[in-house]
C-alpha atoms as a PDB file:
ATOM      1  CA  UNK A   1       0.000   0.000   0.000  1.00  0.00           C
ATOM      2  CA  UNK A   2       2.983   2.000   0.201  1.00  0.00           C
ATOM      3  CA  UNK A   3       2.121   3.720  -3.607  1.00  0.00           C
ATOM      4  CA  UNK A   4      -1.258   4.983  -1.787  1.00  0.00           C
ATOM      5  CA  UNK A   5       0.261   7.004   0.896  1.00  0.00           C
ATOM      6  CA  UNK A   6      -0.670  10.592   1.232  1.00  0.00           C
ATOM      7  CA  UNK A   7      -3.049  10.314  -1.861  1.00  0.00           C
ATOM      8  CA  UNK A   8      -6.497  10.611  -2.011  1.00  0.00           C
ATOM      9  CA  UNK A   9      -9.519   7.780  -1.718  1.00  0.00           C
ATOM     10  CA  UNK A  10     -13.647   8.152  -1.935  1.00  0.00           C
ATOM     11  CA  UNK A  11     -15.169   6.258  -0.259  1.00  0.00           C
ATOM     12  CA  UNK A  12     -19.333   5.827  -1.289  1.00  0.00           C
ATOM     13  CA  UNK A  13     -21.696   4.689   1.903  1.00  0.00           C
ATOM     14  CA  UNK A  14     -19.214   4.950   4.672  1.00  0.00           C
ATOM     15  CA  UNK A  15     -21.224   5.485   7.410  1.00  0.00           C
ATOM     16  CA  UNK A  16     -21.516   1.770   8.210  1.00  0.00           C
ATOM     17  CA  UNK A  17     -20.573  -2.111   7.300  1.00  0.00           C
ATOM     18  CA  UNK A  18     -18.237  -2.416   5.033  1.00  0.00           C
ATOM     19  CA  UNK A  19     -17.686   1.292   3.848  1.00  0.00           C
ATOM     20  CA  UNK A  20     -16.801   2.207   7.312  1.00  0.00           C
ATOM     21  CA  UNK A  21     -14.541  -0.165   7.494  1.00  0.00           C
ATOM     22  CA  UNK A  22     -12.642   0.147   4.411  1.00  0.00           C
ATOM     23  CA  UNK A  23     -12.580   3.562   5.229  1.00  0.00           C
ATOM     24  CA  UNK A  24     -10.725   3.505   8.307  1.00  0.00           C
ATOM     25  CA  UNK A  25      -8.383   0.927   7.185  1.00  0.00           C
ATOM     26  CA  UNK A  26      -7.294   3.116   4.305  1.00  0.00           C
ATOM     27  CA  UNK A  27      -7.031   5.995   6.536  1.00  0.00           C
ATOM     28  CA  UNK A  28      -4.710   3.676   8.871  1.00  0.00           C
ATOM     29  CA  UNK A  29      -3.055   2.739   5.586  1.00  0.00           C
ATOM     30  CA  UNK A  30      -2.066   6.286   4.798  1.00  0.00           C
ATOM     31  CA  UNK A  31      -4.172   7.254   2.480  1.00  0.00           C
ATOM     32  CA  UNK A  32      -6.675  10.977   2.526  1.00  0.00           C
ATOM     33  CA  UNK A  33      -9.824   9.174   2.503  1.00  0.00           C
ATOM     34  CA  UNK A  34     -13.309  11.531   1.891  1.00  0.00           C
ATOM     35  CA  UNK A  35     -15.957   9.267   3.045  1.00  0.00           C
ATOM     36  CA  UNK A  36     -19.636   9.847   1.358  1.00  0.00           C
ATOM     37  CA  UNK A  37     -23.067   9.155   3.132  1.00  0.00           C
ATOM     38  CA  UNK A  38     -26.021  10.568   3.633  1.00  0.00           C
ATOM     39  CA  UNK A  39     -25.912  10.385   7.507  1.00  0.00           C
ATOM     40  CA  UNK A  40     -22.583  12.174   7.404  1.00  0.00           C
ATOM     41  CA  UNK A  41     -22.734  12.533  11.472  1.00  0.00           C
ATOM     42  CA  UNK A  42     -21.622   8.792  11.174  1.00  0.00           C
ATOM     43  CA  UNK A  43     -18.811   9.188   8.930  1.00  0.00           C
ATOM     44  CA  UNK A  44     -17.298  12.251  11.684  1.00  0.00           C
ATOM     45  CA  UNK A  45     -17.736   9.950  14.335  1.00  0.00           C
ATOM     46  CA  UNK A  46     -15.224   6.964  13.065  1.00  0.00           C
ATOM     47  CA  UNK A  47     -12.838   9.383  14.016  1.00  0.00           C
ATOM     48  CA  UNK A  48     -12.473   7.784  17.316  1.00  0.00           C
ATOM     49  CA  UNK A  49     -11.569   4.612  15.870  1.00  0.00           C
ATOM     50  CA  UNK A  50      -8.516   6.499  14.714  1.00  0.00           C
ATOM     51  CA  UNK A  51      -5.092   6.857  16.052  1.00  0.00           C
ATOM     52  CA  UNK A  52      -5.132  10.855  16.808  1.00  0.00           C
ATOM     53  CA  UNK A  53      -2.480  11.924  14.465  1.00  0.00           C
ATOM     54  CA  UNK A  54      -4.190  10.152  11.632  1.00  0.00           C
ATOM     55  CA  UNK A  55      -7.513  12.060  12.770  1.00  0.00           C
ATOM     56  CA  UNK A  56      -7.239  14.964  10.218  1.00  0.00           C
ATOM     57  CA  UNK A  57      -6.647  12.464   7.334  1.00  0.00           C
ATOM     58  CA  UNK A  58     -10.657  11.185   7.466  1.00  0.00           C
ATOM     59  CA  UNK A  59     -13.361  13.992   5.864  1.00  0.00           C
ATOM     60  CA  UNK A  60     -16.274  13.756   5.601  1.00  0.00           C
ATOM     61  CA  UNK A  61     -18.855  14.890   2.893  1.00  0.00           C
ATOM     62  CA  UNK A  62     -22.478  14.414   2.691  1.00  0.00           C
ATOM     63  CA  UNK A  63     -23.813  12.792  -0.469  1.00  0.00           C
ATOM     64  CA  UNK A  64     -26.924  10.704  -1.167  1.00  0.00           C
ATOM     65  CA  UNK A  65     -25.152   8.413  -4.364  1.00  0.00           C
ATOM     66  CA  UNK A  66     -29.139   8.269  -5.634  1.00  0.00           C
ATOM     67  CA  UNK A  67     -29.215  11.171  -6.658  1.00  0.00           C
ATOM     68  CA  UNK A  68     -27.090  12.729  -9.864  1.00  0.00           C
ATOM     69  CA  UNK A  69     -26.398  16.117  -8.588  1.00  0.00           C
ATOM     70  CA  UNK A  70     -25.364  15.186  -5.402  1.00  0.00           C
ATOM     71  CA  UNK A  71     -22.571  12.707  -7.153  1.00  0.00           C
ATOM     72  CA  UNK A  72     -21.591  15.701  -9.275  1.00  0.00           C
ATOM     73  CA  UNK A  73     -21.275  18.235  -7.060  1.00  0.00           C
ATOM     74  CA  UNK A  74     -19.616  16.373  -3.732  1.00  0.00           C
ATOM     75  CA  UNK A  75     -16.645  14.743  -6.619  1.00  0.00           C
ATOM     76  CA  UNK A  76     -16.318  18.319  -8.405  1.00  0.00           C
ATOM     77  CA  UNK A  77     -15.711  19.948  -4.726  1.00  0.00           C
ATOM     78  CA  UNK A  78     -13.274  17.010  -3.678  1.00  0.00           C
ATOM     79  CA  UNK A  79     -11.146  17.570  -7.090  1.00  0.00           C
ATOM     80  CA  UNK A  80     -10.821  20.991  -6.287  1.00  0.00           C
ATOM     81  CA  UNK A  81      -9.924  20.674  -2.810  1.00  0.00           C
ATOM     82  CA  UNK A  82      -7.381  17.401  -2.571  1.00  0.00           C
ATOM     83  CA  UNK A  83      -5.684  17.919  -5.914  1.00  0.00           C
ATOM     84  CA  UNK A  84      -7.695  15.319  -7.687  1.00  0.00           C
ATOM     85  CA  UNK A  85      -9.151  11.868  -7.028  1.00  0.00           C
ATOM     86  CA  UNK A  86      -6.709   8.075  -6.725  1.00  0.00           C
ATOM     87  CA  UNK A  87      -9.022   5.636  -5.530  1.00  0.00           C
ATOM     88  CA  UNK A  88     -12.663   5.249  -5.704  1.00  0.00           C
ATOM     89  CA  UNK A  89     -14.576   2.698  -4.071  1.00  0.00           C
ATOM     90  CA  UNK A  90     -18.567   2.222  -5.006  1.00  0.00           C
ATOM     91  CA  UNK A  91     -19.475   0.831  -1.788  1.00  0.00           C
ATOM     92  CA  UNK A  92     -23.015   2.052  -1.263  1.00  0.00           C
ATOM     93  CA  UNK A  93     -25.390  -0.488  -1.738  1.00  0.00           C
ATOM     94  CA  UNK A  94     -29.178  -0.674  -0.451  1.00  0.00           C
ATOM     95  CA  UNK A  95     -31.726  -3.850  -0.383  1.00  0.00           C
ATOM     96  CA  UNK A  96     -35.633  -3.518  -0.306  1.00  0.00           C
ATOM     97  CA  UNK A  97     -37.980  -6.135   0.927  1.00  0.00           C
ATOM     98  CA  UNK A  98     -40.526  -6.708  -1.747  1.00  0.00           C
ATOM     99  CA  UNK A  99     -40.745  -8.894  -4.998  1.00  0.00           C
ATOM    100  CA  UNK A 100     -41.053  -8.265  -8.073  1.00  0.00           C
ATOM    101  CA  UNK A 101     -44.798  -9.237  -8.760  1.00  0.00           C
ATOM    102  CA  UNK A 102     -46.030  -7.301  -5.952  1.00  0.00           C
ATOM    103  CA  UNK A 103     -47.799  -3.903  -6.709  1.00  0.00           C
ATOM    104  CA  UNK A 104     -47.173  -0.613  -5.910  1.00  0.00           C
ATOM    105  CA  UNK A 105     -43.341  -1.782  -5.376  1.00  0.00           C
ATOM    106  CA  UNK A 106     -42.162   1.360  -7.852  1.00  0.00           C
ATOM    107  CA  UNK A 107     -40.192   3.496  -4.652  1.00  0.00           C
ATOM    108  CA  UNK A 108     -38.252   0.106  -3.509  1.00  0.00           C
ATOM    109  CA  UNK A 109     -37.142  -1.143  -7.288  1.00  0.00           C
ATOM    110  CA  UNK A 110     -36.234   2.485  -8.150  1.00  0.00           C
ATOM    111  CA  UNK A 111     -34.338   2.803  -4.906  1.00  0.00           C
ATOM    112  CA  UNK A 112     -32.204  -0.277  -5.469  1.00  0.00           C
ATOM    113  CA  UNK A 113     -31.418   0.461  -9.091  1.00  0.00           C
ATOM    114  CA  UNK A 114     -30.550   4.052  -8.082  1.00  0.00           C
ATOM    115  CA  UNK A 115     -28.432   3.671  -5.698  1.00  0.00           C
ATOM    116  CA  UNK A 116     -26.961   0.346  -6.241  1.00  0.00           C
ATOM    117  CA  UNK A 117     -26.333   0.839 -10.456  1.00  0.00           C
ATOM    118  CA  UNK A 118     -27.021   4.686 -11.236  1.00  0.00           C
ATOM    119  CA  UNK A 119     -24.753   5.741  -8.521  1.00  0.00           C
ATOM    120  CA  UNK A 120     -22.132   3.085  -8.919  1.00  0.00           C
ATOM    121  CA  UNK A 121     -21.812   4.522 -13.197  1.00  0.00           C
ATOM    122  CA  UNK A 122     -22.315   8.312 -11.778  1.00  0.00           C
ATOM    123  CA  UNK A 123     -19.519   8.502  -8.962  1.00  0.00           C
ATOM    124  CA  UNK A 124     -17.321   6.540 -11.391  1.00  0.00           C
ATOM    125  CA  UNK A 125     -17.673   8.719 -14.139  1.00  0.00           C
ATOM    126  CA  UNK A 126     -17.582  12.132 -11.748  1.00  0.00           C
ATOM    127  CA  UNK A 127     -13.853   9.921 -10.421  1.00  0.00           C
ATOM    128  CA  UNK A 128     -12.857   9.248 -13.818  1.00  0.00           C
ATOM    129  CA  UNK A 129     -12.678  12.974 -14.621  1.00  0.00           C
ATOM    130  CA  UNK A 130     -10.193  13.937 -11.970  1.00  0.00           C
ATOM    131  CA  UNK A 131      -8.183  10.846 -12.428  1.00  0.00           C
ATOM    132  CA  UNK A 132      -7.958  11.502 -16.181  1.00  0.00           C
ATOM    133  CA  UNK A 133      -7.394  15.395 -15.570  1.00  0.00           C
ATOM    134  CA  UNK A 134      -4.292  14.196 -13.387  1.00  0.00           C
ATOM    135  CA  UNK A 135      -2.919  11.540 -15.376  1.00  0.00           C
ATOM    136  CA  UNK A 136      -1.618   9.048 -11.939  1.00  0.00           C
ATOM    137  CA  UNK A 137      -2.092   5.576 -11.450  1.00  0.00           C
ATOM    138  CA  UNK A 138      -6.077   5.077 -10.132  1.00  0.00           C
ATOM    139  CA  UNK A 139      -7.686   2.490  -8.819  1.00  0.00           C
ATOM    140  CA  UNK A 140     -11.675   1.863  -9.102  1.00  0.00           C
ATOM    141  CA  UNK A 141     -13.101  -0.889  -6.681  1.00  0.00           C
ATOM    142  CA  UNK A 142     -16.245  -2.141  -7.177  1.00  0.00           C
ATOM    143  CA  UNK A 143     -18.353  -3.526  -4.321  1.00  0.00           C
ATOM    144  CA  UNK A 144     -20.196  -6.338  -6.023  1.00  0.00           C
ATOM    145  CA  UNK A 145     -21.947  -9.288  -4.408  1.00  0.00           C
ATOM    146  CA  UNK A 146     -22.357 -13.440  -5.114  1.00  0.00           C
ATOM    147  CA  UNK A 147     -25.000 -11.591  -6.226  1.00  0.00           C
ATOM    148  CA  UNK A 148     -24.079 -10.658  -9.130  1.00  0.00           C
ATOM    149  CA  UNK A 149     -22.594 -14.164 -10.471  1.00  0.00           C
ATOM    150  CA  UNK A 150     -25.911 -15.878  -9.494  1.00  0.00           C
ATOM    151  CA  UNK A 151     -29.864 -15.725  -7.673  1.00  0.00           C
ATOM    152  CA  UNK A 152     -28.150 -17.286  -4.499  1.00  0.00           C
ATOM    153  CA  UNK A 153     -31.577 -16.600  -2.778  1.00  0.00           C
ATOM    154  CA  UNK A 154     -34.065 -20.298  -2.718  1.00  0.00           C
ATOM    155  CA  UNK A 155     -37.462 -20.121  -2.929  1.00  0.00           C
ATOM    156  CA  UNK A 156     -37.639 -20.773   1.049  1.00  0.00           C
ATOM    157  CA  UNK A 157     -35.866 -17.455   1.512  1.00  0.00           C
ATOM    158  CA  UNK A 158     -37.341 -13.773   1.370  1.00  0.00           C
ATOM    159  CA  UNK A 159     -37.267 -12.469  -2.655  1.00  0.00           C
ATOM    160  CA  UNK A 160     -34.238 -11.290  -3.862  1.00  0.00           C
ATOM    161  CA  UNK A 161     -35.940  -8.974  -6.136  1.00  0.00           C
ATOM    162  CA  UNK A 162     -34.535  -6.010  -8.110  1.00  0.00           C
ATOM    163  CA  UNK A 163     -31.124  -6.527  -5.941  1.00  0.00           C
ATOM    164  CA  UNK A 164     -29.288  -9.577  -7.401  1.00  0.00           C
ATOM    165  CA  UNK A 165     -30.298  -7.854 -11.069  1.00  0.00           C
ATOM    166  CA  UNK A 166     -28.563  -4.988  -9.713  1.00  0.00           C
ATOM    167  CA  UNK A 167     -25.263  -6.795  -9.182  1.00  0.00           C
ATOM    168  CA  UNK A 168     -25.375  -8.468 -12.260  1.00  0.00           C
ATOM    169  CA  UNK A 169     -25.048  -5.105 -13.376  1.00  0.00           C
ATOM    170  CA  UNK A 170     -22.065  -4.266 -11.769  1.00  0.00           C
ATOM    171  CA  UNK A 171     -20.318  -7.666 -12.772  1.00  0.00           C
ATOM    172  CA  UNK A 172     -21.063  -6.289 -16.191  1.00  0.00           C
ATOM    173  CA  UNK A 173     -19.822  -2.676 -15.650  1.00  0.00           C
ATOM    174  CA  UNK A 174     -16.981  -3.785 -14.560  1.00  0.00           C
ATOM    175  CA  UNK A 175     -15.902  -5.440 -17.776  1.00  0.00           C
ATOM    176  CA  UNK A 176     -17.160  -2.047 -19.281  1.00  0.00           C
ATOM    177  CA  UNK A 177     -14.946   0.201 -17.226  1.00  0.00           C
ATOM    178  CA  UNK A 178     -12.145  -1.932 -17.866  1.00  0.00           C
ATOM    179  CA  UNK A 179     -12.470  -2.021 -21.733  1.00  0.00           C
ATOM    180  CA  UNK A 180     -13.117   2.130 -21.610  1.00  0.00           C
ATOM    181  CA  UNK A 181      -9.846   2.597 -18.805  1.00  0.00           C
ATOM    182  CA  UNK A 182      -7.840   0.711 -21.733  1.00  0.00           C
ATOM    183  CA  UNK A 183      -9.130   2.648 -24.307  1.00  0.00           C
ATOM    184  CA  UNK A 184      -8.300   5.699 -22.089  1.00  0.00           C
ATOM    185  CA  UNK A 185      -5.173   5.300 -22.175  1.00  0.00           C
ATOM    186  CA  UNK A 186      -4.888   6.169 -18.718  1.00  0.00           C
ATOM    187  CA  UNK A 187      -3.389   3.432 -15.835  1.00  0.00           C
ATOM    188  CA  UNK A 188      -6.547   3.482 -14.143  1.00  0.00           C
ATOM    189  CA  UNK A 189      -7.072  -0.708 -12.745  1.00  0.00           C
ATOM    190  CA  UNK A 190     -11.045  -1.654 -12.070  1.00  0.00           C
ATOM    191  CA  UNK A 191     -11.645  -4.766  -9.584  1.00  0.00           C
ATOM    192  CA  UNK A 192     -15.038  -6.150  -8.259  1.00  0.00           C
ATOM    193  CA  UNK A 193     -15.395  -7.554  -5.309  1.00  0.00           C
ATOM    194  CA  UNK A 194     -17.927  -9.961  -4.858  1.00  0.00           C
ATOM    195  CA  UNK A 195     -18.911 -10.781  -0.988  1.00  0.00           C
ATOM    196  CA  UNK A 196     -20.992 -13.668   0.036  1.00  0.00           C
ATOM    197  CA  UNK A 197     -23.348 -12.970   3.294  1.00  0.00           C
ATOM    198  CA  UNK A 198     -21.717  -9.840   5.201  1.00  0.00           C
ATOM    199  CA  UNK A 199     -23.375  -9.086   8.491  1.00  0.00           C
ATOM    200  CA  UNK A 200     -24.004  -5.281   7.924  1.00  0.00           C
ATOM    201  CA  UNK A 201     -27.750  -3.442   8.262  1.00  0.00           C
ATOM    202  CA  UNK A 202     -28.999  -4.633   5.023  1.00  0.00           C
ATOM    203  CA  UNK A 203     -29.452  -7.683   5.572  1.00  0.00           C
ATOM    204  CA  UNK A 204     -33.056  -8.887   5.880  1.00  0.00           C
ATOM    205  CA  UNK A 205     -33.962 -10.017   9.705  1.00  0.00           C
ATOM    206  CA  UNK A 206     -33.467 -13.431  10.237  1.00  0.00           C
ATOM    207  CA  UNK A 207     -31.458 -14.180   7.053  1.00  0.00           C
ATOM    208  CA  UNK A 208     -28.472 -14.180   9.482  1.00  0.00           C
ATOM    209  CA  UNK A 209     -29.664 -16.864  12.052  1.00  0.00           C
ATOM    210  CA  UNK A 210     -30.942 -19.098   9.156  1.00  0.00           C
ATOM    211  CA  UNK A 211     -28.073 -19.356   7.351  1.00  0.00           C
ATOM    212  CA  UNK A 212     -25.662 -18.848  10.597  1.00  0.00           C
ATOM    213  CA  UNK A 213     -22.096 -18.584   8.351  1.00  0.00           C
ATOM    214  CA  UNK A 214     -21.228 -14.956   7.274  1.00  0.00           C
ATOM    215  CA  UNK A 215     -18.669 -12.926   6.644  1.00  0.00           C
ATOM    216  CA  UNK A 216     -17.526  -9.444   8.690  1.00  0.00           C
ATOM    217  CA  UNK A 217     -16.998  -5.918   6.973  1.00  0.00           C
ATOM    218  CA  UNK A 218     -13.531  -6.647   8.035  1.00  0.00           C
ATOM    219  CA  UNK A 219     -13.033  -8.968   5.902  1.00  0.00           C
ATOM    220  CA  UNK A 220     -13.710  -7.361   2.893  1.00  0.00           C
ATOM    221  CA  UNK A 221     -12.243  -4.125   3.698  1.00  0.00           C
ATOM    222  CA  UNK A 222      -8.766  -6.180   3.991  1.00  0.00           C
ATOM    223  CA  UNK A 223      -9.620  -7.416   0.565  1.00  0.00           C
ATOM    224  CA  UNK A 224      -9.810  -3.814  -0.501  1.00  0.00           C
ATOM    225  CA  UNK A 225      -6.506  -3.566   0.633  1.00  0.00           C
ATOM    226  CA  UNK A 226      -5.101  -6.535  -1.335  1.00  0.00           C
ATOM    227  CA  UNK A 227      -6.705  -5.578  -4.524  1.00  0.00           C
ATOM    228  CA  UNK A 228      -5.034  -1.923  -4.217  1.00  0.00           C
ATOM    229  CA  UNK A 229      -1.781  -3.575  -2.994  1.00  0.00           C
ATOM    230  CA  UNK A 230      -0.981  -5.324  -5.653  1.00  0.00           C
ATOM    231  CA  UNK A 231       1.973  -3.971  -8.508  1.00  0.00           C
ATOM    232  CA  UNK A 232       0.996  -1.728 -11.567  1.00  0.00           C
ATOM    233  CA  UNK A 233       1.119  -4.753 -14.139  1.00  0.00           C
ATOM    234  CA  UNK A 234      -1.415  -6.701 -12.025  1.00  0.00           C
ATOM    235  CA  UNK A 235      -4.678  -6.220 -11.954  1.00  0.00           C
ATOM    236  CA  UNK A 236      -7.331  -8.159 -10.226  1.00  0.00           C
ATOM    237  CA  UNK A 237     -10.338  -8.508 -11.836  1.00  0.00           C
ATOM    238  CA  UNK A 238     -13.059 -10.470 -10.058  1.00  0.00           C
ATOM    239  CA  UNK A 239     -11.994 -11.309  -5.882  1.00  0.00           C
ATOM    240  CA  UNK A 240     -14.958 -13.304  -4.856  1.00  0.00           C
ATOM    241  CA  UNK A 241     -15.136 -14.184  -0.832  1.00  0.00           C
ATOM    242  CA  UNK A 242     -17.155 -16.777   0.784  1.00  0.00           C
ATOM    243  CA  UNK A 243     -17.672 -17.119   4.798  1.00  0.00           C
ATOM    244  CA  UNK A 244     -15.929 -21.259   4.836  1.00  0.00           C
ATOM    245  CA  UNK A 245     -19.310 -23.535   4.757  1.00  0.00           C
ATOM    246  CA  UNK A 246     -21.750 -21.116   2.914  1.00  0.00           C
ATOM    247  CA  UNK A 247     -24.885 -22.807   1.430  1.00  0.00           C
ATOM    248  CA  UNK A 248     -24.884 -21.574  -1.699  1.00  0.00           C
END
């Protein structure tokens, strides 16, 4: 991680789970890390969790990742301020409790997509234009999901709905963004990372207890780390992590 330190990470949804805690791992890594959420209270207070003189290297900036402007104007502002963007990682994510044939499900499906495919191409494009504008090595890590290789969810379990679509998405986009970065011409790498079960607040109640094998945001956040650790001829593609006995 040494080729990190002292330059500058965004972070999407790092008020809790996993965000939070890649966040404060890159911080503790070296790296200026601008954290995004809308409850940006949270993102102040992982401060604690911080050795003090490393403090000053977490910001935090209030941005809902649904919603276009917001993406444009929080990644404009952080250009402008840190001297461009490094490392971008589309962590937000969000999971609605519905299926697809039920009506008057509109809000939830548009919620997931929104925030889980819009923002992910939005914040990536905003990143893009600083990391092109500066011409250094970048990194862009996508949070995927199982997910988004498969419907891991039986037909004894709650409905996946519009959220495993959404992750097959970003499996896809990530082949995209890697074609385009080539095309560039710019040494900007694109991995996705693609988490089994991860105890963090979307999870649906009870999925946890029925399936009793998960994985902690820990875990992937030192996957993060891997992924950006690696040398500028490798690049990893897909890192796919399963809690050791998973179902499915």
């Amino acid at each position: 991680m040494d080729q990190w330190k002292n330059r500058t990470a965004v972070v999407t949804g790092a008020s809790s789970g996993i965000g939070a805690a890649i966040t404060k791992d890159l911080v503790k890594a070296g790296m200026i890390v601008i954290g995004l959420a809308r409850r940006v209270e949270r993102v102040e207070d992982l401060k604690k969790d911080l050795p003090p003189n490393l403090q000053g290297n977490l910001h935090a900036v209030k941005c809902d990742v649904s919603k276009e402007e917001e993406i444009v104007k929080a990644f404009t502002s952080i250009d402008q301020k840190f001297n461009g963007i490094d490392v971008l990682i589309n962590n937000a994510g969000t999971f609605r409790s519905t299926n697809l044939i039920k009506a008057d499900n509109s809000t939830a499906i548009r919620e997931v997509i929104d925030t889980n495919v819009m923002g992910l191409v939005f914040s990536t494009r905003e990143a893009y234009k600083s990391m092109a504008k500066h011409g250094r090595n970048s990194h862009v890590v996508h949070i995927n999901s199982i997910a988004g290789h498969g419907v891991p969810f039986h037909v004894e379990m709650p409905s996946s709905n519009i959220y495993s679509p959404s992750k097959h998405a970003v499996t896809a986009i990530t082949e995209i963004h890697r074609q385009e970065f080539i095309r560039s011409k710019h040494h900007i790498k694109v991995t996705s990372i693609s988490p089994g079960l991860v105890n963090t607040e979307i999870i649906p109640d009870g999925v946890l207890e029925m399936l009793g094998t998960y994985l902690e945001s820990e875990d992937i956040s030192q996957s993060v780390l891997h992924v950006l650790g690696t040398p500028p001829h490798v690049q990893i593609h897909e890192l796919t992590i399963k809690p050791f006995g998973e179902a499915f």
